[in-house]
Protein backbone atom coordinates (compact mmCIF):
# COMPACT_ATOMS: atom_id res chain seq x y z
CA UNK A 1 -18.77 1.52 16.78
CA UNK A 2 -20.57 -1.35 18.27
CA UNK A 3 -19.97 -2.65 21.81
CA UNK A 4 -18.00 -5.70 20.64
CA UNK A 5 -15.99 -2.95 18.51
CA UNK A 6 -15.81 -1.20 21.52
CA UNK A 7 -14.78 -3.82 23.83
CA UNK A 8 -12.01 -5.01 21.39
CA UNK A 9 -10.89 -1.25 21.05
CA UNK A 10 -10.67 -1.29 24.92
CA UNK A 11 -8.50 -4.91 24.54
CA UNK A 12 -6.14 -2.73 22.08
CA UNK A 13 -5.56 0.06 24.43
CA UNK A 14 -4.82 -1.88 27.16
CA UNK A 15 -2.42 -3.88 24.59
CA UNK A 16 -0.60 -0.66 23.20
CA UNK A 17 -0.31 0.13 27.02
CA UNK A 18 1.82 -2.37 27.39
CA UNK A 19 3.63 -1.90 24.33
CA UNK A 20 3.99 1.71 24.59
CA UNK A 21 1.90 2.21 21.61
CA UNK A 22 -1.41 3.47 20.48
CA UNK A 23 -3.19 0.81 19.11
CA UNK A 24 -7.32 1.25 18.16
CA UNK A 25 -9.49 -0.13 15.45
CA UNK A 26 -10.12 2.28 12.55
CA UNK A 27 -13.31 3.21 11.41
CA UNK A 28 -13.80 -0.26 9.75
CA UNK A 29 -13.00 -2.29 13.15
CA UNK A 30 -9.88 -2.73 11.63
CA UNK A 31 -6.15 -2.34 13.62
CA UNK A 32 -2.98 -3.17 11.73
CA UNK A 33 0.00 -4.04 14.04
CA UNK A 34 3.63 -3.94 12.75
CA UNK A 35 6.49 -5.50 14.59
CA UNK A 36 10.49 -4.69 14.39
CA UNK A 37 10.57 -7.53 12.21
CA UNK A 38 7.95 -6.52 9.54
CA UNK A 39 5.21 -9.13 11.01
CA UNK A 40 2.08 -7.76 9.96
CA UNK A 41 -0.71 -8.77 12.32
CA UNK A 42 -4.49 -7.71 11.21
CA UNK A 43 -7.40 -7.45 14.39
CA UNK A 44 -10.16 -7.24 12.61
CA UNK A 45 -13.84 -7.01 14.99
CA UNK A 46 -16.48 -6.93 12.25
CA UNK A 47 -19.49 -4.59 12.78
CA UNK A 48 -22.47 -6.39 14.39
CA UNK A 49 -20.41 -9.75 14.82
CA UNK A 50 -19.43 -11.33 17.56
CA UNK A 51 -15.97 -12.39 16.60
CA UNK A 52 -12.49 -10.90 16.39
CA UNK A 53 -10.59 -12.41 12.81
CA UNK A 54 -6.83 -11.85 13.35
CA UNK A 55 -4.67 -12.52 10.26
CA UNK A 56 -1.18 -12.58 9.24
CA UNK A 57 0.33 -12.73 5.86
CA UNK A 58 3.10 -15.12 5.62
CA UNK A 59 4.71 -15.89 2.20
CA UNK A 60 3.73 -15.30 -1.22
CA UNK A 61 2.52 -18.16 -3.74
CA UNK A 62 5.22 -18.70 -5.91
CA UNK A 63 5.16 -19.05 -9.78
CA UNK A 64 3.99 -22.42 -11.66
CA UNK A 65 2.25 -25.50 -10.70
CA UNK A 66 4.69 -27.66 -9.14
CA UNK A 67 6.29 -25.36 -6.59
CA UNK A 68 3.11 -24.03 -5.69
CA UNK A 69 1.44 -27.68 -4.80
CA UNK A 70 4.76 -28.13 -2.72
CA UNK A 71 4.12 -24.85 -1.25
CA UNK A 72 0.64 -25.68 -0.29
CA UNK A 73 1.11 -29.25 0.72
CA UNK A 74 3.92 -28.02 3.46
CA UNK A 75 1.22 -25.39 4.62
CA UNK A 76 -1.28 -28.67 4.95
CA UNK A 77 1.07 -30.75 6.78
CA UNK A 78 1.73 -27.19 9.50
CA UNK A 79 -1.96 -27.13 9.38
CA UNK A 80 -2.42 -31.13 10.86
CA UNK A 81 -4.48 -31.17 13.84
CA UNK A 82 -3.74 -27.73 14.81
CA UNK A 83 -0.56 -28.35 16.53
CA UNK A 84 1.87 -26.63 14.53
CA UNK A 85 -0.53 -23.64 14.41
CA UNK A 86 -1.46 -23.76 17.88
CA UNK A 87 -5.26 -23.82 16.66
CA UNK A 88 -4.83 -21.24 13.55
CA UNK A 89 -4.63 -21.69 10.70
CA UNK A 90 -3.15 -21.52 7.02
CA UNK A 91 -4.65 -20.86 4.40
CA UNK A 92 -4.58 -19.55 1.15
CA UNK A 93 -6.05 -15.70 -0.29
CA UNK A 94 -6.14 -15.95 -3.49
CA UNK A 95 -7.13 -12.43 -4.17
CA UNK A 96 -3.51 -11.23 -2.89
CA UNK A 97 -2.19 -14.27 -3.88
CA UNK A 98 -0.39 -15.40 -0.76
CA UNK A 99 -0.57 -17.61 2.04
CA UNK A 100 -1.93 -16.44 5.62
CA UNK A 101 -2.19 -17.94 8.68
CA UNK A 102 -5.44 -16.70 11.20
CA UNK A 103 -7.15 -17.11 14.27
CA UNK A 104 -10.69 -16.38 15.47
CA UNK A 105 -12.02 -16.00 18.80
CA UNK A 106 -15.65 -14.91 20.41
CA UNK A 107 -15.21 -11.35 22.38
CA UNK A 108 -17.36 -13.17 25.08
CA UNK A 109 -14.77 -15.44 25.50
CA UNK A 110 -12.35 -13.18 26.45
CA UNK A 111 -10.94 -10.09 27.99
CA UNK A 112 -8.42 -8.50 28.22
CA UNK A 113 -5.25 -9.79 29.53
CA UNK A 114 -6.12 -13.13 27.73
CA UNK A 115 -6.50 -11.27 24.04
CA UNK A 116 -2.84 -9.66 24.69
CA UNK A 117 -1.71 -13.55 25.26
CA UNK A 118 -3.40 -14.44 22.34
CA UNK A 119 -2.22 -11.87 20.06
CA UNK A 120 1.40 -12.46 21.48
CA UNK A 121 1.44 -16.11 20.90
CA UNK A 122 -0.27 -14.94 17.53
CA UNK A 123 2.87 -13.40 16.55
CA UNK A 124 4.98 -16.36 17.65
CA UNK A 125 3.35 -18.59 15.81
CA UNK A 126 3.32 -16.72 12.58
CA UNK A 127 6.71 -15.60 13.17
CA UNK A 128 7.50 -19.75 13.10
CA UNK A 129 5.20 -20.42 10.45
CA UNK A 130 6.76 -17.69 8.15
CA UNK A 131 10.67 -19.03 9.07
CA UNK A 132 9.08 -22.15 7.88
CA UNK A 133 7.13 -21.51 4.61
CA UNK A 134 9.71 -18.91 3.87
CA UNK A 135 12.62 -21.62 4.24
CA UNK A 136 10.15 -24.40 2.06
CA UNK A 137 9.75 -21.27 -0.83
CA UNK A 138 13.92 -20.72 -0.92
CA UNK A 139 14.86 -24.63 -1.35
CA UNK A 140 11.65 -24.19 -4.14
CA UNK A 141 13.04 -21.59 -6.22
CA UNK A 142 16.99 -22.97 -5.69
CA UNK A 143 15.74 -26.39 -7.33
């Protein structure tokens, strides 16, 4: 583990702390977070990098052309200016075929107290950002 590795590990544990759970990066710098409403939230701290990649995914792509451009034009219009997103953003991973929403910050621009914040308001905002996508994909498929 490098020392950005280990400073983010040192984030988590003060995070789980406060959550009354263990929560460390894994041999790949990689700590999966689970809420009581099936949020998955990804804290990924690369080897050798300076920055921490947090990632949530939010709703699958859905099948055919047309509902899929609407799909991905709503996710454009959350993504405007950041606002919606609170500086994430959404995007699309076309490997698992879905659409995430992420967030990337230096580990030299924070510490600890601030990266619980962040990951909290994180979870917010994907939390919103699913409701919404989720919502956009249901009207899709009842058309």
């Amino acid at each position: 583990m490098d020392t950005n590795q280990t400073t983010v590990d040192s984030w988590l544990a003060h995070m789980g702390g406060l959550m009354n759970a263990e929560l460390k990066l894994d041999s790949e710098g990689i700590c999966a977070i689970t809420d009581k409403e099936s949020l998955v939230v990804i804290i990924e701290a690369p080897k050798d990098s300076a920055l921490v990649h947090i990632y949530s995914p939010i709703c699958p792509m859905l099948d055919g052309i047309e509902p899929n451009y609407a799909l991905l034009a709503r996710a454009m219009e959350l993504n405007i200016l950041g606002l919606r997103t609170r500086g994430g953003t959404l995007g699309l991973n076309t490997e698992r075929n879905e659409i995430f929403f992420s967030f990337t910050l230096e580990v030299e621009d924070c510490e600890a107290m601030k990266f619980s914040n962040i990951i909290q308001n994180f979870m917010e905002t994907a939390k919103t950002l699913k409701t919404d996508l989720v919502e956009t994909t249901q009207a899709l498929v009842n058309d």
